[in-house]
PDB file of N, CA and C in Angstrom:
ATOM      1  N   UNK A   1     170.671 112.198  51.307  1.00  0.00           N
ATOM      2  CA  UNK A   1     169.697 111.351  50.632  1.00  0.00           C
ATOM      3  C   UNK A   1     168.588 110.970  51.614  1.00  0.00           C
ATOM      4  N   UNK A   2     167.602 110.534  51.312  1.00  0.00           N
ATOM      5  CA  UNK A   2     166.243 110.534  51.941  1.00  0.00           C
ATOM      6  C   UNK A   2     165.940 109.024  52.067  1.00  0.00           C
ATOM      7  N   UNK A   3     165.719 108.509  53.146  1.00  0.00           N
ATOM      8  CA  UNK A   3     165.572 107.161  53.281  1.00  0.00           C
ATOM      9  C   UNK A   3     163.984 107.256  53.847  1.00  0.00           C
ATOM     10  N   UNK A   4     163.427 106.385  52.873  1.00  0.00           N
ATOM     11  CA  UNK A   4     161.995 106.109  53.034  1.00  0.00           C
ATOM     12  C   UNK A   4     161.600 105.380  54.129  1.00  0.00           C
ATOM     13  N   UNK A   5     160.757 105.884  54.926  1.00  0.00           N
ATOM     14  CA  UNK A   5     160.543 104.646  56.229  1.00  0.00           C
ATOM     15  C   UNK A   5     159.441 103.932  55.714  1.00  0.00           C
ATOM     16  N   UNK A   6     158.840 103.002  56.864  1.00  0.00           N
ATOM     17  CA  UNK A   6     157.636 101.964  56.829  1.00  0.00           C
ATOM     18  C   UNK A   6     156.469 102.931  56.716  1.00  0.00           C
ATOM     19  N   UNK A   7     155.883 104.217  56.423  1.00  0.00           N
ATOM     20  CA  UNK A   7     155.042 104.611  56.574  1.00  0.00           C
ATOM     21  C   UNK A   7     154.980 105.717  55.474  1.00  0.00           C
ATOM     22  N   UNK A   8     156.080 105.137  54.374  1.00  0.00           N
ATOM     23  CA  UNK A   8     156.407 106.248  53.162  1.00  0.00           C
ATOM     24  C   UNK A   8     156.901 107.149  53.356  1.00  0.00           C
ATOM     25  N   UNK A   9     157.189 107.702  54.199  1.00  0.00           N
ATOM     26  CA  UNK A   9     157.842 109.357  54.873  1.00  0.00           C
ATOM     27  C   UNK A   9     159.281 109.196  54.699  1.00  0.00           C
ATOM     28  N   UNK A  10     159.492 110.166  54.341  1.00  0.00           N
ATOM     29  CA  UNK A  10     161.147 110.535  54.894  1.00  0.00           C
ATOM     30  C   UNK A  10     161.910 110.556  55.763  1.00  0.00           C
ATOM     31  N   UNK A  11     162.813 109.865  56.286  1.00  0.00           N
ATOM     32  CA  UNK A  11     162.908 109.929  57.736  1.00  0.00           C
ATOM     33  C   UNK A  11     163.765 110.840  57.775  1.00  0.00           C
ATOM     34  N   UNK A  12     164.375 111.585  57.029  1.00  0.00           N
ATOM     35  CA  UNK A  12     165.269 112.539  57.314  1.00  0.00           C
ATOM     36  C   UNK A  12     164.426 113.722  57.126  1.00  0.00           C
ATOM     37  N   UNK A  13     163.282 114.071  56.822  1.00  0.00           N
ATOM     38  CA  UNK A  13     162.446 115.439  56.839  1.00  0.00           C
ATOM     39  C   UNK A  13     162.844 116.383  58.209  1.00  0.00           C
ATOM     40  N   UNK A  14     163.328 117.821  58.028  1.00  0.00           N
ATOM     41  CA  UNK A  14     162.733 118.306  59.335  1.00  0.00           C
ATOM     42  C   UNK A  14     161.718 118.082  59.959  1.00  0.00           C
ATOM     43  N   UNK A  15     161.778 118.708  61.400  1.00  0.00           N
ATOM     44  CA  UNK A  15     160.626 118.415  61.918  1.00  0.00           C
ATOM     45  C   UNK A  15     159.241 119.165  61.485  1.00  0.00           C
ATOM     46  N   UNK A  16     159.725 120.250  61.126  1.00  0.00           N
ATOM     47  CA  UNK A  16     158.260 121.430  60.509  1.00  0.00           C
ATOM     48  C   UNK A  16     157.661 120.268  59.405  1.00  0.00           C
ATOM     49  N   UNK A  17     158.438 120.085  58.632  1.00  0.00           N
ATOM     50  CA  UNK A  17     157.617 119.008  57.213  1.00  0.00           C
ATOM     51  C   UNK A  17     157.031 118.043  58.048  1.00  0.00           C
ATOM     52  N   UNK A  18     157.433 117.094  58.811  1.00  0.00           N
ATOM     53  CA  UNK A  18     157.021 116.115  59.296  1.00  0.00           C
ATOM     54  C   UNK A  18     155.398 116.356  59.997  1.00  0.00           C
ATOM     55  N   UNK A  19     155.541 117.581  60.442  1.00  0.00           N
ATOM     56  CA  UNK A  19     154.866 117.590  61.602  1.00  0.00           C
ATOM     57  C   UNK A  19     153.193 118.652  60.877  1.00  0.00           C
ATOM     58  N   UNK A  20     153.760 119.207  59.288  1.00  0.00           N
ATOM     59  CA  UNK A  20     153.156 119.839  58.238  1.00  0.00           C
ATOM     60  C   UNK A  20     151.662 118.893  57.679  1.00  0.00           C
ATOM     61  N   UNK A  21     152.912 117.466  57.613  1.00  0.00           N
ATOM     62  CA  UNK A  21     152.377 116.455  56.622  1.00  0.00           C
ATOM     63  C   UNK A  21     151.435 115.433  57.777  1.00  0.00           C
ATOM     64  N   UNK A  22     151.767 115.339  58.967  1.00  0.00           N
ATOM     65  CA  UNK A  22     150.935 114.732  59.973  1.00  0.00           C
ATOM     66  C   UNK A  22     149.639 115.906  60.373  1.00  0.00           C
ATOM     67  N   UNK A  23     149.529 117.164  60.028  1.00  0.00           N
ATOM     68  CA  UNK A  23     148.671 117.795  60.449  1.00  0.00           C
ATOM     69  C   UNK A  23     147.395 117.318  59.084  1.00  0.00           C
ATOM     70  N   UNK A  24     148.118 117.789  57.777  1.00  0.00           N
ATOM     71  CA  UNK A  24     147.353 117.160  57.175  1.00  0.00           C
ATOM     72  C   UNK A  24     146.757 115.915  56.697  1.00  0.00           C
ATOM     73  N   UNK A  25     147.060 114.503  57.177  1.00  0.00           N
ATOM     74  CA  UNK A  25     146.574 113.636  57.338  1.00  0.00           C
ATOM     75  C   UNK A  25     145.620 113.626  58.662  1.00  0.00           C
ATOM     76  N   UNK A  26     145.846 113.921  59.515  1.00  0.00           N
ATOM     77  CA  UNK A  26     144.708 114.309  60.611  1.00  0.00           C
ATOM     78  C   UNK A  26     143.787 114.844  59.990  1.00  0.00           C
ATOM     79  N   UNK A  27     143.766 116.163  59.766  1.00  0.00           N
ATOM     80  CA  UNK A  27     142.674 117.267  59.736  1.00  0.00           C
ATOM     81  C   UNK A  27     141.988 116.927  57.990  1.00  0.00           C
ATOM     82  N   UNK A  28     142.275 116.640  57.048  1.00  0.00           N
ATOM     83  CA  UNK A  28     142.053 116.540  55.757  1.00  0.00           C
ATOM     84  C   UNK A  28     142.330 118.025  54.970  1.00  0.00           C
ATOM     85  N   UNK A  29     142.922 118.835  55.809  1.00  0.00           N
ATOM     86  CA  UNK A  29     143.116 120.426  54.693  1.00  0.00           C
ATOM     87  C   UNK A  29     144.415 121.141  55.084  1.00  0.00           C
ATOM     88  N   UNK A  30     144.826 121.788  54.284  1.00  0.00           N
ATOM     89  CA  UNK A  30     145.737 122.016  54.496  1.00  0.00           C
ATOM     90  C   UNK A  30     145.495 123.561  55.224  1.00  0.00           C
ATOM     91  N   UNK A  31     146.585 123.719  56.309  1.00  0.00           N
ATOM     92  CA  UNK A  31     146.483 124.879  57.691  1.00  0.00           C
ATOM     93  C   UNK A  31     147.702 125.715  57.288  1.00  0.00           C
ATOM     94  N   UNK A  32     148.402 126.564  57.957  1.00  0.00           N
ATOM     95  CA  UNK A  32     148.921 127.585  58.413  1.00  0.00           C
ATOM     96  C   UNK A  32     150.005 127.242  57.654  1.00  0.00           C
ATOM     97  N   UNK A  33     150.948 126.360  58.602  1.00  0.00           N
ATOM     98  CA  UNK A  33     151.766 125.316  58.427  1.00  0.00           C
ATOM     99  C   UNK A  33     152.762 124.593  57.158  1.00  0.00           C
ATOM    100  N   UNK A  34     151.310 124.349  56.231  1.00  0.00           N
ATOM    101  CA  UNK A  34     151.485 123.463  55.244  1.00  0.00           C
ATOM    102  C   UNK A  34     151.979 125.017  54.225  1.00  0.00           C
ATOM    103  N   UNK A  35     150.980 126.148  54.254  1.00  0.00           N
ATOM    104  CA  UNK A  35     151.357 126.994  53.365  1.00  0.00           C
ATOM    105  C   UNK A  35     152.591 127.526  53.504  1.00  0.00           C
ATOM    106  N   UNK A  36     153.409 127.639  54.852  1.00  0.00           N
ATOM    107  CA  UNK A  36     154.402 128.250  55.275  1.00  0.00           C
ATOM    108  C   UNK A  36     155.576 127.672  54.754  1.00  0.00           C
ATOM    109  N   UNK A  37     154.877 125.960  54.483  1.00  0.00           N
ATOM    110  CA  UNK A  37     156.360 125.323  54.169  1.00  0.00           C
ATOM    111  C   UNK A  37     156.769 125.399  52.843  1.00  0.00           C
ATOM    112  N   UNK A  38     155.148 125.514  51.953  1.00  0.00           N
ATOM    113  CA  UNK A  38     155.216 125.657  50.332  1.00  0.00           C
ATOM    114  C   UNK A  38     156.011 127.017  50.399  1.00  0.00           C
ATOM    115  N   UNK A  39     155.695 127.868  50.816  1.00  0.00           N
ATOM    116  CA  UNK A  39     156.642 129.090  50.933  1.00  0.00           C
ATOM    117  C   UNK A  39     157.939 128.834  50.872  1.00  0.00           C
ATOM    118  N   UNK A  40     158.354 127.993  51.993  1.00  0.00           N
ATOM    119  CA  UNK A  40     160.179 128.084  51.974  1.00  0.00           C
ATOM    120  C   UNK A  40     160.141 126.989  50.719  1.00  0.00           C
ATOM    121  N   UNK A  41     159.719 126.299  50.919  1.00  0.00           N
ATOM    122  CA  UNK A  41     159.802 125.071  49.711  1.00  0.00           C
ATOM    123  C   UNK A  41     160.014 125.690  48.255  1.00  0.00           C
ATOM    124  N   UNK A  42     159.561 127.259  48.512  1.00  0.00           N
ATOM    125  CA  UNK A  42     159.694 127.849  46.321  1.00  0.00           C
ATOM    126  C   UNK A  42     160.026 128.824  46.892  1.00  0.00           C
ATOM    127  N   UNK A  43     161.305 129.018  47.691  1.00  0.00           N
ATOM    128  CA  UNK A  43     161.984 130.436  47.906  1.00  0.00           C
ATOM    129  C   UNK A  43     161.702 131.707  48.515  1.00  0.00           C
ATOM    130  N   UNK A  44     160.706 131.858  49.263  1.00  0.00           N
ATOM    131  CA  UNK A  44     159.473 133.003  49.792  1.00  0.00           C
ATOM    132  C   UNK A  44     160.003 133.311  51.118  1.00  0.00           C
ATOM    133  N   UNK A  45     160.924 134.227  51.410  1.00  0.00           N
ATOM    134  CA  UNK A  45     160.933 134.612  52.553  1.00  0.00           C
ATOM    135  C   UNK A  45     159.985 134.133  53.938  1.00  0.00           C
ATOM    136  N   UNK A  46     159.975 133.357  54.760  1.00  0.00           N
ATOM    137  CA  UNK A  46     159.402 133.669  56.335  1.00  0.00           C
ATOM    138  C   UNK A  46     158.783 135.003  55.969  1.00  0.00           C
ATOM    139  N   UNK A  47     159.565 136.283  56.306  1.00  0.00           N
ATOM    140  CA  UNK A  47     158.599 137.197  56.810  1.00  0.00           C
ATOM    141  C   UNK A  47     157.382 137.829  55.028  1.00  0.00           C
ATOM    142  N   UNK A  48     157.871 137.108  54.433  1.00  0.00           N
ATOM    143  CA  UNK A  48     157.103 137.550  52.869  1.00  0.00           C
ATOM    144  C   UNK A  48     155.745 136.713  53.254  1.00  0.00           C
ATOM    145  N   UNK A  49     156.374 135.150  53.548  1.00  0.00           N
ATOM    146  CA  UNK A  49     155.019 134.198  53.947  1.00  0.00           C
ATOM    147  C   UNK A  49     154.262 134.690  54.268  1.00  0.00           C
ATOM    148  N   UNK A  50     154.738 135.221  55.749  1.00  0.00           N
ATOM    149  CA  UNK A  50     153.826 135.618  56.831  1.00  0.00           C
ATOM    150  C   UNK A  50     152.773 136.987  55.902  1.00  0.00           C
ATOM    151  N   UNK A  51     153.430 138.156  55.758  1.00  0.00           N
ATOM    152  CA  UNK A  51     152.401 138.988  55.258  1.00  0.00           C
ATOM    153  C   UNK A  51     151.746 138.800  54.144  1.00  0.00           C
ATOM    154  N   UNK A  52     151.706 137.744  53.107  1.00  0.00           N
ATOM    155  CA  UNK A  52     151.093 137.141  52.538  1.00  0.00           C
ATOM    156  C   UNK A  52     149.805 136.709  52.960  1.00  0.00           C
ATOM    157  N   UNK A  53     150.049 135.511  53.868  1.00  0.00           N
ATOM    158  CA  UNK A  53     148.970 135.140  54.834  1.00  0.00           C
ATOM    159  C   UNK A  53     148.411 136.004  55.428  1.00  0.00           C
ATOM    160  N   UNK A  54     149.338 136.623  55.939  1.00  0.00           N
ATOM    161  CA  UNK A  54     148.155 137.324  57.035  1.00  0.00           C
ATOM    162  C   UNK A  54     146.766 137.962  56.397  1.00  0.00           C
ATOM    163  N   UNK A  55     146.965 138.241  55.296  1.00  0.00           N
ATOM    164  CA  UNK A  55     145.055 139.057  54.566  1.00  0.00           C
ATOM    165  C   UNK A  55     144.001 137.684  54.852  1.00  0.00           C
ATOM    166  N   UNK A  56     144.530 136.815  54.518  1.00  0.00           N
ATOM    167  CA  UNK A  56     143.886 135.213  54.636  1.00  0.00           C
ATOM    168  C   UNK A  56     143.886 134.546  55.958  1.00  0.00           C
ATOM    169  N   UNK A  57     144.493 134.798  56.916  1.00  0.00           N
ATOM    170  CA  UNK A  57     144.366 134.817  58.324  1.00  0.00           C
ATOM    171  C   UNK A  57     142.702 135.354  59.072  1.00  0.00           C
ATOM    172  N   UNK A  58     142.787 137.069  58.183  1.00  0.00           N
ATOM    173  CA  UNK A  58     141.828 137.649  59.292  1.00  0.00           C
ATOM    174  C   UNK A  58     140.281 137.529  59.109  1.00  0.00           C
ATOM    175  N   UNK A  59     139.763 137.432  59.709  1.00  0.00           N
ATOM    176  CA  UNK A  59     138.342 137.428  59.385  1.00  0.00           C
ATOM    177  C   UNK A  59     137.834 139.083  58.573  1.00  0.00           C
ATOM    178  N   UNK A  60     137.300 138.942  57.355  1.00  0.00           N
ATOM    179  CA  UNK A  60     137.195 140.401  56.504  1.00  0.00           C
ATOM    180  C   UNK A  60     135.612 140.381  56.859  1.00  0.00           C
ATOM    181  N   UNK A  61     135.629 141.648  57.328  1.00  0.00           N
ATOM    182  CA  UNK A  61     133.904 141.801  57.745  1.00  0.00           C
ATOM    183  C   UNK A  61     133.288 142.591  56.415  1.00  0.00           C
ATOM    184  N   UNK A  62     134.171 142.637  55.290  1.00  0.00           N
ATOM    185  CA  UNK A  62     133.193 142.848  53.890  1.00  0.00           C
ATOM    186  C   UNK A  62     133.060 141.705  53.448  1.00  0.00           C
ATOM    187  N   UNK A  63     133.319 140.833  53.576  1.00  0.00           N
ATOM    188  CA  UNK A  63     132.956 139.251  53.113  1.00  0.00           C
ATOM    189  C   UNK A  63     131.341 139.096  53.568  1.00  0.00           C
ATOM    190  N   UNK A  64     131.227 139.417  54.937  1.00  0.00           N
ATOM    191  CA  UNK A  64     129.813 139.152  55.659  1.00  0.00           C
ATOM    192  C   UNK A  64     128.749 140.111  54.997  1.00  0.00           C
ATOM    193  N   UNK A  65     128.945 141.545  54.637  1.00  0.00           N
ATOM    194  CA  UNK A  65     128.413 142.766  54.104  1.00  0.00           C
ATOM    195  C   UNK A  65     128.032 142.329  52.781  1.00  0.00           C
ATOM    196  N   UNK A  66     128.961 141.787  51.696  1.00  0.00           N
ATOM    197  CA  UNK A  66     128.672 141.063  50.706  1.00  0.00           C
ATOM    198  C   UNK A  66     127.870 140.075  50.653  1.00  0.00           C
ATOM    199  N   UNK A  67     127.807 138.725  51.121  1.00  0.00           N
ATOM    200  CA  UNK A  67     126.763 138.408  50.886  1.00  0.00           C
ATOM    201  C   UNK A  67     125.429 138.396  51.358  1.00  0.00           C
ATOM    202  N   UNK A  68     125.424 138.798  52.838  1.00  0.00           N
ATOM    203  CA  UNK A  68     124.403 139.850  53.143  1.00  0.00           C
ATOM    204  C   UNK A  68     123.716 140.812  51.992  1.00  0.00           C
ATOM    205  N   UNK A  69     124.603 141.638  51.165  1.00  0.00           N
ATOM    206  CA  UNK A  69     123.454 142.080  50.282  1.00  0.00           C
ATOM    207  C   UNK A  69     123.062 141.555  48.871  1.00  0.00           C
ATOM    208  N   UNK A  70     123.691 140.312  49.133  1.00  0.00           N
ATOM    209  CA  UNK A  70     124.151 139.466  47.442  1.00  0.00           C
ATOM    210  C   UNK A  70     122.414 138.901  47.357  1.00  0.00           C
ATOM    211  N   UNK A  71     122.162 138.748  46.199  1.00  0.00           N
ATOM    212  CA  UNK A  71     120.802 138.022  46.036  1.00  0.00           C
ATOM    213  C   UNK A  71     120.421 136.797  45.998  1.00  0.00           C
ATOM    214  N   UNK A  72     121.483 136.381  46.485  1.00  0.00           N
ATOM    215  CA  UNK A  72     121.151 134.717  47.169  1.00  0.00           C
ATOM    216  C   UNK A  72     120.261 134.360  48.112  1.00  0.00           C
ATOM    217  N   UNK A  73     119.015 133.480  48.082  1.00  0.00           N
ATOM    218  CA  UNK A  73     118.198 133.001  48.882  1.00  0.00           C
ATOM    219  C   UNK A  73     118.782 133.328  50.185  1.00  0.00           C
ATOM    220  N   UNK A  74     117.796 133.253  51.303  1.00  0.00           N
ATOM    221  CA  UNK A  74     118.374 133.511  52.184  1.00  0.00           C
ATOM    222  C   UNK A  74     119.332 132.130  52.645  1.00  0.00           C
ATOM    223  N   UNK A  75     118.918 131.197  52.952  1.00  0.00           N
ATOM    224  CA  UNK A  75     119.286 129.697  52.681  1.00  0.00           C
ATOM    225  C   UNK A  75     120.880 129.552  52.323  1.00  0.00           C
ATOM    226  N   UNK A  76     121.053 130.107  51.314  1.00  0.00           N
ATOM    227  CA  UNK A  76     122.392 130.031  50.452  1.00  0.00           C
ATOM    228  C   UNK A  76     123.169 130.887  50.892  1.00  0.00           C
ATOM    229  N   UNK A  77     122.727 132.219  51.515  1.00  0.00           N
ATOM    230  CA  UNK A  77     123.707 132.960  52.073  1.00  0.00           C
ATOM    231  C   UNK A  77     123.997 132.879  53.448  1.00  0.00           C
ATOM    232  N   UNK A  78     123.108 132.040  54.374  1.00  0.00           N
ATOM    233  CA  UNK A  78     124.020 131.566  55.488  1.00  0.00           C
ATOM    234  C   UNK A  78     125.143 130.332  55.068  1.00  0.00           C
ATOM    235  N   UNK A  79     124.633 129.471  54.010  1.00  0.00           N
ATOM    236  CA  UNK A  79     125.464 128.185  53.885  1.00  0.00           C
ATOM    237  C   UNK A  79     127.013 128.971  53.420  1.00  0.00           C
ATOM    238  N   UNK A  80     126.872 129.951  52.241  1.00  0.00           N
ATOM    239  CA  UNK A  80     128.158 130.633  52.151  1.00  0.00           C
ATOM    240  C   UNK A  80     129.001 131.081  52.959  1.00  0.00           C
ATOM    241  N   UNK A  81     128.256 131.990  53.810  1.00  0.00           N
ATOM    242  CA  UNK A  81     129.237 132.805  55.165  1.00  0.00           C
ATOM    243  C   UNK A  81     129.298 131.371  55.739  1.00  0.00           C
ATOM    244  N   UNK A  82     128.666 130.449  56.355  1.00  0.00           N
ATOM    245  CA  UNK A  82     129.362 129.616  56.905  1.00  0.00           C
ATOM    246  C   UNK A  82     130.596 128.412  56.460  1.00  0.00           C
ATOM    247  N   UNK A  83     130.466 128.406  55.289  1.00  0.00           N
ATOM    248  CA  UNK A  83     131.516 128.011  54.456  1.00  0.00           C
ATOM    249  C   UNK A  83     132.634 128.423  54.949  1.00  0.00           C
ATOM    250  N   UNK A  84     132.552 130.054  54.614  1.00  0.00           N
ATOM    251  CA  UNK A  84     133.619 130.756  54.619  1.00  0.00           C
ATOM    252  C   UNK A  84     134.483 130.790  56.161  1.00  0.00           C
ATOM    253  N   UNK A  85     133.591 130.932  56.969  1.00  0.00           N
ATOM    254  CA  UNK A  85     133.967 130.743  58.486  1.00  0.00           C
ATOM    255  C   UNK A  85     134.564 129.827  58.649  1.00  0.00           C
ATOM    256  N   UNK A  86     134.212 128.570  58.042  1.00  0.00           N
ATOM    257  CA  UNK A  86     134.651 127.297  58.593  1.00  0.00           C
ATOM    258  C   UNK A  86     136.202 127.170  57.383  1.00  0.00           C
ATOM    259  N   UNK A  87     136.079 127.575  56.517  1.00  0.00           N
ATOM    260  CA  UNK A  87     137.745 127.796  55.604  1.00  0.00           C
ATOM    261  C   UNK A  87     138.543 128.153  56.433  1.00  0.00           C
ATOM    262  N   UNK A  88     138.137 129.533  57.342  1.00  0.00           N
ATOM    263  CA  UNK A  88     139.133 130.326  57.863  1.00  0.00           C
ATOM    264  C   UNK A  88     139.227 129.774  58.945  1.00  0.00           C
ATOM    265  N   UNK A  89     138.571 129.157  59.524  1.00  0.00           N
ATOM    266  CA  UNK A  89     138.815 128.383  61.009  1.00  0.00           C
ATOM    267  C   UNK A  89     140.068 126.962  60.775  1.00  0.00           C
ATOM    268  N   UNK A  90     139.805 126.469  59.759  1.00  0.00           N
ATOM    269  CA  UNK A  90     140.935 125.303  59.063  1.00  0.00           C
ATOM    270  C   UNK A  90     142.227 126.119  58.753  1.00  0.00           C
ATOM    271  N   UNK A  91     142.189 127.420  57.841  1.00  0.00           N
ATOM    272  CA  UNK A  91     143.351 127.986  57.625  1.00  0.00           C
ATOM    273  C   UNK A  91     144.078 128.402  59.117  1.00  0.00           C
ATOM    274  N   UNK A  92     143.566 128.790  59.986  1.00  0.00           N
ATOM    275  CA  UNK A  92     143.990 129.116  61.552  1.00  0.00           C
ATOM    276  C   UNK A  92     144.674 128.260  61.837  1.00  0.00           C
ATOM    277  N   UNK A  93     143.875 126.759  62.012  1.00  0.00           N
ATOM    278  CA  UNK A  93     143.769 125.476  63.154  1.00  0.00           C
ATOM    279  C   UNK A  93     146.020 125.171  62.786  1.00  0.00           C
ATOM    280  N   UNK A  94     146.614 125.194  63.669  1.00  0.00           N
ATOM    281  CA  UNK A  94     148.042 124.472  63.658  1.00  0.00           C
ATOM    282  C   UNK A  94     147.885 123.566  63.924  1.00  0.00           C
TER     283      UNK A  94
END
């Protein structure tokens, strides 16, 4: 059974959850971490996780090619790719 501490948490959580749920109160998004645990959390193999993630890990240099030739102002298509950079830099960050 799960005994609630002074700070709402579980005090019996592993440490991965604990340490899941403190990343995302820091950072405001959810990282690496948090997806890995929803994984075990609904039955998903570790190594299923992992190659899951990993397409969402790498930086895709047709992402950049795309909107490079997309007809978005120029304006709008740096704000996009940088969007996107900065997603994948949060999905990285542990």
């Amino acid at each position: 059974m799960c005994k609630v501490n002074a700070n709402r948490t579980c005090s019996s959580l592993p440490n991965r959850r604990q340490k899941s749920r403190e990343a995302y109160k820091k950072k405001g998004h959810a990282g690496k971490t948090d997806f890995l645990e929803l994984a075990n959390r609904i039955g998903i193999s570790a190594n299923r996780a992992d190659k899951l993630l990993s397409v969402f890990l790498e930086k895709q240099p047709v992402v950049e090619i795309l909107v490079k030739h997309s007809f978005l102002p120029e304006a709008n298509k740096r704000g996009y790719y940088l969007m996107y950079q900065t997603r994948l830099n949060a999905l990285l960050e542990k």
